[in-house]
Every structure is written in C-alpha cells, then in structure tokens.
PDB file of N, CA and C in Angstrom:
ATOM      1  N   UNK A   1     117.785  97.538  68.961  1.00  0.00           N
ATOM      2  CA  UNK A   1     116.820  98.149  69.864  1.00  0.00           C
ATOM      3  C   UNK A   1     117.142  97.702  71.295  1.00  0.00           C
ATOM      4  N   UNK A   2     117.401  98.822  72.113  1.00  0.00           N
ATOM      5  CA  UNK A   2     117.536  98.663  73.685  1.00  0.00           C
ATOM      6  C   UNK A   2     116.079  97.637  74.377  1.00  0.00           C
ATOM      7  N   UNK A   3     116.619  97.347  75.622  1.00  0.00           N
ATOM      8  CA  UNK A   3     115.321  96.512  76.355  1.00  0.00           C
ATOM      9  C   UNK A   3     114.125  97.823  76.784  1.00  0.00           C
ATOM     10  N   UNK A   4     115.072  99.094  76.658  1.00  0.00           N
ATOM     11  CA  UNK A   4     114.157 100.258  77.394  1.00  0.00           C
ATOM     12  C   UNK A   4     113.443 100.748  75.834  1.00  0.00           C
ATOM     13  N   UNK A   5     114.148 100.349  75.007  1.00  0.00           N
ATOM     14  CA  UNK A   5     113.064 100.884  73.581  1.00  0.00           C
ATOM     15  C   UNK A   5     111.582  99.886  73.532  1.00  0.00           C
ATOM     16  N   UNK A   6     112.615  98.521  73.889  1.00  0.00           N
ATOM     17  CA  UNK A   6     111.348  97.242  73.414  1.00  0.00           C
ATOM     18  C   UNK A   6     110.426  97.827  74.395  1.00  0.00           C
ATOM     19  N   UNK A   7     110.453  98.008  75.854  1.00  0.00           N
ATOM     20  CA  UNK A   7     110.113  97.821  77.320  1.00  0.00           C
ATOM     21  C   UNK A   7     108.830  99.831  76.453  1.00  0.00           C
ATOM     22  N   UNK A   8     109.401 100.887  76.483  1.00  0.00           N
ATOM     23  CA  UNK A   8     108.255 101.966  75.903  1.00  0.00           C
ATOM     24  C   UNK A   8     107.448 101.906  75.220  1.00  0.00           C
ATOM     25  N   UNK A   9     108.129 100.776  73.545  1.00  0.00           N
ATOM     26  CA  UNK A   9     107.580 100.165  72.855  1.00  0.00           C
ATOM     27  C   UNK A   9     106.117  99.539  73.057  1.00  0.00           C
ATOM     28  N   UNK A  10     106.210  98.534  74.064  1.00  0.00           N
ATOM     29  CA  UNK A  10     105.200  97.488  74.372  1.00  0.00           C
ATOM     30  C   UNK A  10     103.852  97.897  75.640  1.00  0.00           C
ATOM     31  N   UNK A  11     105.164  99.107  76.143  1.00  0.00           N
ATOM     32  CA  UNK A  11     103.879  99.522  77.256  1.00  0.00           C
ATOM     33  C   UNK A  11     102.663 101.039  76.518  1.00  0.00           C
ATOM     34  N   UNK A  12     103.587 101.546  75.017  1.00  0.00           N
ATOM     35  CA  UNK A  12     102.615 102.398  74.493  1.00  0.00           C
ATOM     36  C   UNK A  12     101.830 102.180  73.230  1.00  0.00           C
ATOM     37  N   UNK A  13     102.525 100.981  73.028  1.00  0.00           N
ATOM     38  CA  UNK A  13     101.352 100.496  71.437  1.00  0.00           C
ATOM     39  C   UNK A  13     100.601  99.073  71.969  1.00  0.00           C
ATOM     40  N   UNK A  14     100.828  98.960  73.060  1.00  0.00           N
ATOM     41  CA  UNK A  14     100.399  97.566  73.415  1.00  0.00           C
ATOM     42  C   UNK A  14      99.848  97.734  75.071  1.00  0.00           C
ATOM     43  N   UNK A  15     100.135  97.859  75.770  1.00  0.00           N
ATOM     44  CA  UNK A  15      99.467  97.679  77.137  1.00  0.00           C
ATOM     45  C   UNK A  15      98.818  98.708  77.253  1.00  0.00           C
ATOM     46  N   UNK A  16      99.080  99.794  77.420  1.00  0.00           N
ATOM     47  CA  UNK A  16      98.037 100.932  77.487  1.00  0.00           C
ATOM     48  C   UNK A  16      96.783 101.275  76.698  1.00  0.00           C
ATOM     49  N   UNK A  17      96.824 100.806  75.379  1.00  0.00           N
ATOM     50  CA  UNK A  17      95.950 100.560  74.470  1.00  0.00           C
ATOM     51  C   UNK A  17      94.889  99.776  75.091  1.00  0.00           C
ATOM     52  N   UNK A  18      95.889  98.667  75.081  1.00  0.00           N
ATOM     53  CA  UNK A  18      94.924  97.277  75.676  1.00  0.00           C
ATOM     54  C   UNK A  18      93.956  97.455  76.993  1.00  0.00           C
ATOM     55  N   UNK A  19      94.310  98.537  78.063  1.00  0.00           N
ATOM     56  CA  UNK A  19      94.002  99.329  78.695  1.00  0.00           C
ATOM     57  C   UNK A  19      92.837  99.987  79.171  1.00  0.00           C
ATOM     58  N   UNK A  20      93.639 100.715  77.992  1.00  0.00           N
ATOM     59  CA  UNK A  20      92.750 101.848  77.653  1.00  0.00           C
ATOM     60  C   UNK A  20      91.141 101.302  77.071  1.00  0.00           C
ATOM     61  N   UNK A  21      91.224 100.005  76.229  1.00  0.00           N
ATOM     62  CA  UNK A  21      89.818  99.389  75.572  1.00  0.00           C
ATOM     63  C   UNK A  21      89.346  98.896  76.536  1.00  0.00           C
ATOM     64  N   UNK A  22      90.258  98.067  77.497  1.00  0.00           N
ATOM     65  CA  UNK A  22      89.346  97.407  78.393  1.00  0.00           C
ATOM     66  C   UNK A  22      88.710  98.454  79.437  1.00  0.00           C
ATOM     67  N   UNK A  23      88.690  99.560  79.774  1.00  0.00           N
ATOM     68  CA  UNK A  23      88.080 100.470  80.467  1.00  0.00           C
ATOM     69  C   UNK A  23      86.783 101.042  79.943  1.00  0.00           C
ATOM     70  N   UNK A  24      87.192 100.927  78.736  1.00  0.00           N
ATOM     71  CA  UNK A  24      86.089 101.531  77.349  1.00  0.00           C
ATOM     72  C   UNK A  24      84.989 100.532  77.680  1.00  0.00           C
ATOM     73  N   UNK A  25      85.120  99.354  77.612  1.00  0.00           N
ATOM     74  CA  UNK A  25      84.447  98.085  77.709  1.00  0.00           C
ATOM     75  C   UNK A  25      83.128  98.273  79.254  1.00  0.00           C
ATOM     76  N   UNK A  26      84.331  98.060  79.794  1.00  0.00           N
ATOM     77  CA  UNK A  26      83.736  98.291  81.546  1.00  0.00           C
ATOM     78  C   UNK A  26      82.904  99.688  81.518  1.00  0.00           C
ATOM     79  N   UNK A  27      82.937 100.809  81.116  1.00  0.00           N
ATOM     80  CA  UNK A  27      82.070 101.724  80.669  1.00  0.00           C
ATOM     81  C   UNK A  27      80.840 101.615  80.577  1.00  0.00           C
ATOM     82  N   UNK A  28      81.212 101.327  78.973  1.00  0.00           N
ATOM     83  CA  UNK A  28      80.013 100.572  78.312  1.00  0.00           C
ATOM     84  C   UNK A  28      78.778  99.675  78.597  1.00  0.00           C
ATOM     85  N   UNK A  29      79.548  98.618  79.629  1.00  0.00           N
ATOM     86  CA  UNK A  29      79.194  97.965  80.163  1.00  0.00           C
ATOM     87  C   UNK A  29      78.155  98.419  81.399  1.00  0.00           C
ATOM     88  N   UNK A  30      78.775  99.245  82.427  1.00  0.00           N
ATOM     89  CA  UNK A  30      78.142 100.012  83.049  1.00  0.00           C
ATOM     90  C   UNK A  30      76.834 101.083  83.321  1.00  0.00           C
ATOM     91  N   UNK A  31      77.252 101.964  82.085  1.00  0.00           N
ATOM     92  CA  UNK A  31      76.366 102.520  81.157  1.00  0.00           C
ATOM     93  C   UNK A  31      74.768 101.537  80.688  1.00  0.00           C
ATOM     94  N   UNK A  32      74.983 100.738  80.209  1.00  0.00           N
ATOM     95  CA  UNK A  32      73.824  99.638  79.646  1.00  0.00           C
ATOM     96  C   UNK A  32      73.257  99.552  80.821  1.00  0.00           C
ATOM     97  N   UNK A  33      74.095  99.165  82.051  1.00  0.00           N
ATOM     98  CA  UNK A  33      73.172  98.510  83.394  1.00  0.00           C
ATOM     99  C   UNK A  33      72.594  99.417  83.618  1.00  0.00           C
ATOM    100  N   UNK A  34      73.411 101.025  83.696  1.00  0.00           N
ATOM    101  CA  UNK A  34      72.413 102.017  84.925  1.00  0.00           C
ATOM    102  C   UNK A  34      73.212 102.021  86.124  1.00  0.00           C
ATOM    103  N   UNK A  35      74.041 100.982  86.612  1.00  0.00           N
ATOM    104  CA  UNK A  35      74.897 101.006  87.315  1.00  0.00           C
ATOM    105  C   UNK A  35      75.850 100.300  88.054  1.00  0.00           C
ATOM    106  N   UNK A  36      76.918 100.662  88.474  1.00  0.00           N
ATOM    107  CA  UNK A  36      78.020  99.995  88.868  1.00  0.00           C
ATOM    108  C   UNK A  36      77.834  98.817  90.128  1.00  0.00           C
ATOM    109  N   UNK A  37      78.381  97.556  89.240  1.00  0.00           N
ATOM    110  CA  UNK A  37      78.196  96.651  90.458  1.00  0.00           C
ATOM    111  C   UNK A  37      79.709  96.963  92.003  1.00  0.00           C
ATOM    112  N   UNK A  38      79.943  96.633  93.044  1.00  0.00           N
ATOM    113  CA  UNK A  38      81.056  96.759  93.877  1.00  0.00           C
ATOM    114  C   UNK A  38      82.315  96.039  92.754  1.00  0.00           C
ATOM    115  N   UNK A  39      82.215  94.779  92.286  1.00  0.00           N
ATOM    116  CA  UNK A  39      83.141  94.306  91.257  1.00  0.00           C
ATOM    117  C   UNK A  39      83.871  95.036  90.650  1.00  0.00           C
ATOM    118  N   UNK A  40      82.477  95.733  89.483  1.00  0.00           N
ATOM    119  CA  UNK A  40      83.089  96.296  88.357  1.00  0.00           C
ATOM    120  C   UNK A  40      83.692  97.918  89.109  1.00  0.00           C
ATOM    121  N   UNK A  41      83.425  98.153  89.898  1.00  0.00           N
ATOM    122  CA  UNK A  41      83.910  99.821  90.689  1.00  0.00           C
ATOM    123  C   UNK A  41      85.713  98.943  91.103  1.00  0.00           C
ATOM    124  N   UNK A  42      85.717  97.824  91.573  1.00  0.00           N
ATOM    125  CA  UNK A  42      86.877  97.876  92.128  1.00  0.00           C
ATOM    126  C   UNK A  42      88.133  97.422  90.863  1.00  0.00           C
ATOM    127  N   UNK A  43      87.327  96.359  89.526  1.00  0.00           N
ATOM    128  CA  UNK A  43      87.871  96.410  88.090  1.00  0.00           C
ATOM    129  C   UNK A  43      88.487  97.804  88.252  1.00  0.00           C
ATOM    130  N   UNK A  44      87.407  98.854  87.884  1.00  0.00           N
ATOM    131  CA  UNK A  44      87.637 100.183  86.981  1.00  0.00           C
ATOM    132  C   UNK A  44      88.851 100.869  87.430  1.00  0.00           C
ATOM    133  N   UNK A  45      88.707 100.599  88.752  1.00  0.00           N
ATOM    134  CA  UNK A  45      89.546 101.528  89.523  1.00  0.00           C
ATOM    135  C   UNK A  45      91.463 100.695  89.777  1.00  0.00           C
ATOM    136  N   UNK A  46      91.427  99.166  89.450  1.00  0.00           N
ATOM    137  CA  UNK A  46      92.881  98.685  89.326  1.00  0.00           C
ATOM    138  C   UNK A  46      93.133  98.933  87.962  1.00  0.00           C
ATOM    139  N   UNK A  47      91.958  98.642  86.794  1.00  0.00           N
ATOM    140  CA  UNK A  47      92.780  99.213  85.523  1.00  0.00           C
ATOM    141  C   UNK A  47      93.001 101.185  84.924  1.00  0.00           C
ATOM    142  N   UNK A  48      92.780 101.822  85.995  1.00  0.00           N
ATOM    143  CA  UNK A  48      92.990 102.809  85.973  1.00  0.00           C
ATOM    144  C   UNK A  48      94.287 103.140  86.756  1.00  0.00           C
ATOM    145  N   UNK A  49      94.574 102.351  88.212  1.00  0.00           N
ATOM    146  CA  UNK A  49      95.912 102.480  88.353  1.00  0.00           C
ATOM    147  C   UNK A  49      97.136 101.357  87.858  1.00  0.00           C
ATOM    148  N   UNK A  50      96.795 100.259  86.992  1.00  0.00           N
ATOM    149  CA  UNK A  50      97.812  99.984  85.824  1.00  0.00           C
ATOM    150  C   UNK A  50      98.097 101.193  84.878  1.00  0.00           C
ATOM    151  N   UNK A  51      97.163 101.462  84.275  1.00  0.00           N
ATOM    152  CA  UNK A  51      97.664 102.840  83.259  1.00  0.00           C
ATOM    153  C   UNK A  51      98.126 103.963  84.167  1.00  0.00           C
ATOM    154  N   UNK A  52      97.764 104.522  84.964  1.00  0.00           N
ATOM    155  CA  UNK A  52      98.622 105.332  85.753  1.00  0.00           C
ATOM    156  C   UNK A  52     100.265 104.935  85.544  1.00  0.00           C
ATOM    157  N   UNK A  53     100.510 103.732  86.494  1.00  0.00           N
ATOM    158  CA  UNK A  53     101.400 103.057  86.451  1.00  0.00           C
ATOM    159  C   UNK A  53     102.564 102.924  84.995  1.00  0.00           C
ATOM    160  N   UNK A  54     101.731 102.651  84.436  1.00  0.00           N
ATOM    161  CA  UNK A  54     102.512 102.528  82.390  1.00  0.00           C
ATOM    162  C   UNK A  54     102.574 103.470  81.943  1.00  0.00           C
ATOM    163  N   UNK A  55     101.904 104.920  82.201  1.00  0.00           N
ATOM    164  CA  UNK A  55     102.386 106.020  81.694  1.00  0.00           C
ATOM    165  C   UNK A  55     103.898 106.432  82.812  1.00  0.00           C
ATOM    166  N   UNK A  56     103.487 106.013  84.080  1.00  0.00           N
ATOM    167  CA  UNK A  56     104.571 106.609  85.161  1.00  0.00           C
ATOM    168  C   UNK A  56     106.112 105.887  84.416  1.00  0.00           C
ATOM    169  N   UNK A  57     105.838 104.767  84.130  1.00  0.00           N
ATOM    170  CA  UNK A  57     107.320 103.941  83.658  1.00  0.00           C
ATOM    171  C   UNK A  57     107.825 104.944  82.432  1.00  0.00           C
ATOM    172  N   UNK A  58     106.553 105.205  81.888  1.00  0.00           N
ATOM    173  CA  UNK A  58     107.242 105.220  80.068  1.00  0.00           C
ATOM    174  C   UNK A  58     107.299 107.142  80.612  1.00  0.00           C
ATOM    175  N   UNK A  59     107.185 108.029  81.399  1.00  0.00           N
ATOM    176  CA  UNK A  59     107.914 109.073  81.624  1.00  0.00           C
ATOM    177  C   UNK A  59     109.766 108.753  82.418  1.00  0.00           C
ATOM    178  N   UNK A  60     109.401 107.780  83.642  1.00  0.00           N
ATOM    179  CA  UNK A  60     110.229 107.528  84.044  1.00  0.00           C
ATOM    180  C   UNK A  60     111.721 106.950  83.017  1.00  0.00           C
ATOM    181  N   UNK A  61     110.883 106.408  81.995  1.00  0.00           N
ATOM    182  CA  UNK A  61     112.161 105.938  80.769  1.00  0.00           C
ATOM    183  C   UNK A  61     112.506 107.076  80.094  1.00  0.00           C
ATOM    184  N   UNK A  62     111.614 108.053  79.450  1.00  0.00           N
ATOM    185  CA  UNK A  62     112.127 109.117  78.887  1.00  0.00           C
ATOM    186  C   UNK A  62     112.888 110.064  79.748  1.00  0.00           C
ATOM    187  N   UNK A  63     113.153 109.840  81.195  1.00  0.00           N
ATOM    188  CA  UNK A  63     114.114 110.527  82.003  1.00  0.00           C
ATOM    189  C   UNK A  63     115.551 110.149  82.237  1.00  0.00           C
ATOM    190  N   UNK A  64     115.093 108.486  81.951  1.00  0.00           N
ATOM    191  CA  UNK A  64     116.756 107.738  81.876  1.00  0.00           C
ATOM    192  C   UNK A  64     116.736 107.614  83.828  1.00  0.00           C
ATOM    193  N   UNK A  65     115.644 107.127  84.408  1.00  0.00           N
ATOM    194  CA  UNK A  65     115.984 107.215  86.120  1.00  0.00           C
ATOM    195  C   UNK A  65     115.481 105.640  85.844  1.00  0.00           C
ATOM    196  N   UNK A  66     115.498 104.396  85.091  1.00  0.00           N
ATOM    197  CA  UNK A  66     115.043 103.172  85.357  1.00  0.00           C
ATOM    198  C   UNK A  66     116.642 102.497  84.509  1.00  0.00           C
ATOM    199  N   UNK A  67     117.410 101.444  86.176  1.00  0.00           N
ATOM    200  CA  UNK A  67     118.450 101.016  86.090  1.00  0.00           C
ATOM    201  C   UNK A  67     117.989  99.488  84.721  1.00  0.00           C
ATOM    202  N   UNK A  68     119.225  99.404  84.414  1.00  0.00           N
ATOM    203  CA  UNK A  68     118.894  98.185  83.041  1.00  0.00           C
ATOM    204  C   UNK A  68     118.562  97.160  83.841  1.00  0.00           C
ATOM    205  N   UNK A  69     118.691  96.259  84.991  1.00  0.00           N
ATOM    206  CA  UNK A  69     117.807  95.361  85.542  1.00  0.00           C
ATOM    207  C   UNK A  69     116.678  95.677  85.889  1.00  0.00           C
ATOM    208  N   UNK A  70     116.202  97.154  86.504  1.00  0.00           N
ATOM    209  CA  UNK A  70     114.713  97.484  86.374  1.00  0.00           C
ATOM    210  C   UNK A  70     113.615  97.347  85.294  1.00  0.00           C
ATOM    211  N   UNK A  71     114.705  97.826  84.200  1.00  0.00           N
ATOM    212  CA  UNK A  71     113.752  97.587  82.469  1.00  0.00           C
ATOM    213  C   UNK A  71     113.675  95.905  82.376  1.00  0.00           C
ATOM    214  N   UNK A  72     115.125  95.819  82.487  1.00  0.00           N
ATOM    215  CA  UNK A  72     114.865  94.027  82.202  1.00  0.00           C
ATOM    216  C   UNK A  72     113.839  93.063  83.070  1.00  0.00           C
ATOM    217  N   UNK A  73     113.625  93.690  84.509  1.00  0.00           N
ATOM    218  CA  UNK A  73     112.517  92.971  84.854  1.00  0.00           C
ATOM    219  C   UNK A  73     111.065  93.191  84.560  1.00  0.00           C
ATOM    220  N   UNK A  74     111.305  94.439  84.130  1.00  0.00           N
ATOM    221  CA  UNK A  74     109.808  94.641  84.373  1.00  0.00           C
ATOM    222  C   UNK A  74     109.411  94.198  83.000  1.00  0.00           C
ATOM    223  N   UNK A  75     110.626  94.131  81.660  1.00  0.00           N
ATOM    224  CA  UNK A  75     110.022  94.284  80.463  1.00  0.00           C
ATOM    225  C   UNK A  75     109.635  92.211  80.319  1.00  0.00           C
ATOM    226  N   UNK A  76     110.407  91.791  81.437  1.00  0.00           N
ATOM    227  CA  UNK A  76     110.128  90.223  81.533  1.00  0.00           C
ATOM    228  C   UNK A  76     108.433  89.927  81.849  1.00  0.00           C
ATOM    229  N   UNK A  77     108.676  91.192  82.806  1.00  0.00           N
ATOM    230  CA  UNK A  77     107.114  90.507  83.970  1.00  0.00           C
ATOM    231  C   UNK A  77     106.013  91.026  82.641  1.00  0.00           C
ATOM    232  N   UNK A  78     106.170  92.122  81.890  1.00  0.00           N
ATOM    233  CA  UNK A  78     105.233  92.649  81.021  1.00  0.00           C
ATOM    234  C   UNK A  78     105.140  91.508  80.048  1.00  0.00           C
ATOM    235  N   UNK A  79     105.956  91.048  79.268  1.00  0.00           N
ATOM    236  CA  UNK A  79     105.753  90.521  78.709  1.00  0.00           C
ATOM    237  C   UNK A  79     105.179  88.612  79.004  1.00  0.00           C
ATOM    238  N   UNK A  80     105.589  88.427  80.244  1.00  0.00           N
ATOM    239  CA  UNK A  80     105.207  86.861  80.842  1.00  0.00           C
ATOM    240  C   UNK A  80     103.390  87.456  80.911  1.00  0.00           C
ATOM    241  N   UNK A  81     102.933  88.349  81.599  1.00  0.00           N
ATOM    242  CA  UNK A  81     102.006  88.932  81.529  1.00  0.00           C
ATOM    243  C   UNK A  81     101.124  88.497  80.261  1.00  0.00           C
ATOM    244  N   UNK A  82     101.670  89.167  79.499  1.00  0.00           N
ATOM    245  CA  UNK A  82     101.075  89.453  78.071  1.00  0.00           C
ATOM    246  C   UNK A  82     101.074  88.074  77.214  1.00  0.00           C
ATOM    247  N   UNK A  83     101.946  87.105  77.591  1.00  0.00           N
ATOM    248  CA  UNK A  83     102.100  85.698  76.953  1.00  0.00           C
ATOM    249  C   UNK A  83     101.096  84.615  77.814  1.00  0.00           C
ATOM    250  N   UNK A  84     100.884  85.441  79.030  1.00  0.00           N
ATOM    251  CA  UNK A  84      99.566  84.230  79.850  1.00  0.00           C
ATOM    252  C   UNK A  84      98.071  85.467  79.204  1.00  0.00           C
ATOM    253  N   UNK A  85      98.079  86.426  78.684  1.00  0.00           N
ATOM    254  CA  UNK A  85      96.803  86.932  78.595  1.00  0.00           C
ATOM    255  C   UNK A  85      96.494  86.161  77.136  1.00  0.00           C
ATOM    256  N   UNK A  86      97.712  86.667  76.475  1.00  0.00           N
ATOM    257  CA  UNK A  86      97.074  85.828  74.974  1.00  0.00           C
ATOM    258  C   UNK A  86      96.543  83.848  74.824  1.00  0.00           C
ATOM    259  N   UNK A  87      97.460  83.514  76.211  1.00  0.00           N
ATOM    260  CA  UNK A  87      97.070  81.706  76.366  1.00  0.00           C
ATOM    261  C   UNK A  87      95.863  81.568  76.275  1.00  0.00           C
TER     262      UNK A  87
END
C-alpha cells in the first residue's frame, strides 16, 4: 500500500468520520441550549473547514496533483495529529 493509499485511507474512514461526529455533537449540543455560544459558532465553523479541507486532499489524490513529499507530510502531520488526539 502506497503513502497516498494509507494517506485516502485515514482521511476517509478515519478523520472525516471523526469529523463528521464531532459536528453532530456540537449540533446537538447547540440544539439542547437554544443557542449558539461565540465559541461553539467559531468550533463549528474550523471543523467544517477541516472537512472541507480532507475531502479537498482525498479529490486532489484521486487526481494524482499531490507530489510524494506532499502525501508524506501531510500523511505524518495526520497521523502525529491523530496519535496526540488518542493520548
């Protein structure tokens, strides 16, 4: 498996998911109050442009326009990411 398989891999069964719930959450959350604190508006709105962002890569990979040190860094930073969220 390429770093750009692991790197689509991790950003569509794993970060976007992860994502995708935590928005669900903040919702939810929202919803119960009645309404949005300034916080949670400025939350909603960076984990909406991460997923922007993770769908933009994982088209950009299915085009073949991300050089193998681009995958390799980013699939580093995703995953250093993902190894301080689970700490």
């Amino acid at each position: 498996m390429t770093n750009a398989d692991r790197l689509k891999n991790l950003l569509e069964r794993e970060m976007i998911p992860d994502i995708e719930a935590a928005i669900d959450e903040l919702f939810a959350t929202i919803d119960k109050s009645k309404n949005a604190t300034t916080s949670q508006k400025e939350d909603l709105e960076e984990m909406r442009e991460m997923r922007t962002e993770c769908f933009a890569i994982v088209e950009e990979l299915g085009r073949g326009e991300l050089e193998s040190d681009e995958i390799d860094d980013l699939l580093e930073g995703l995953v250093d990411s993902k190894t301080d969220e689970d700490a």
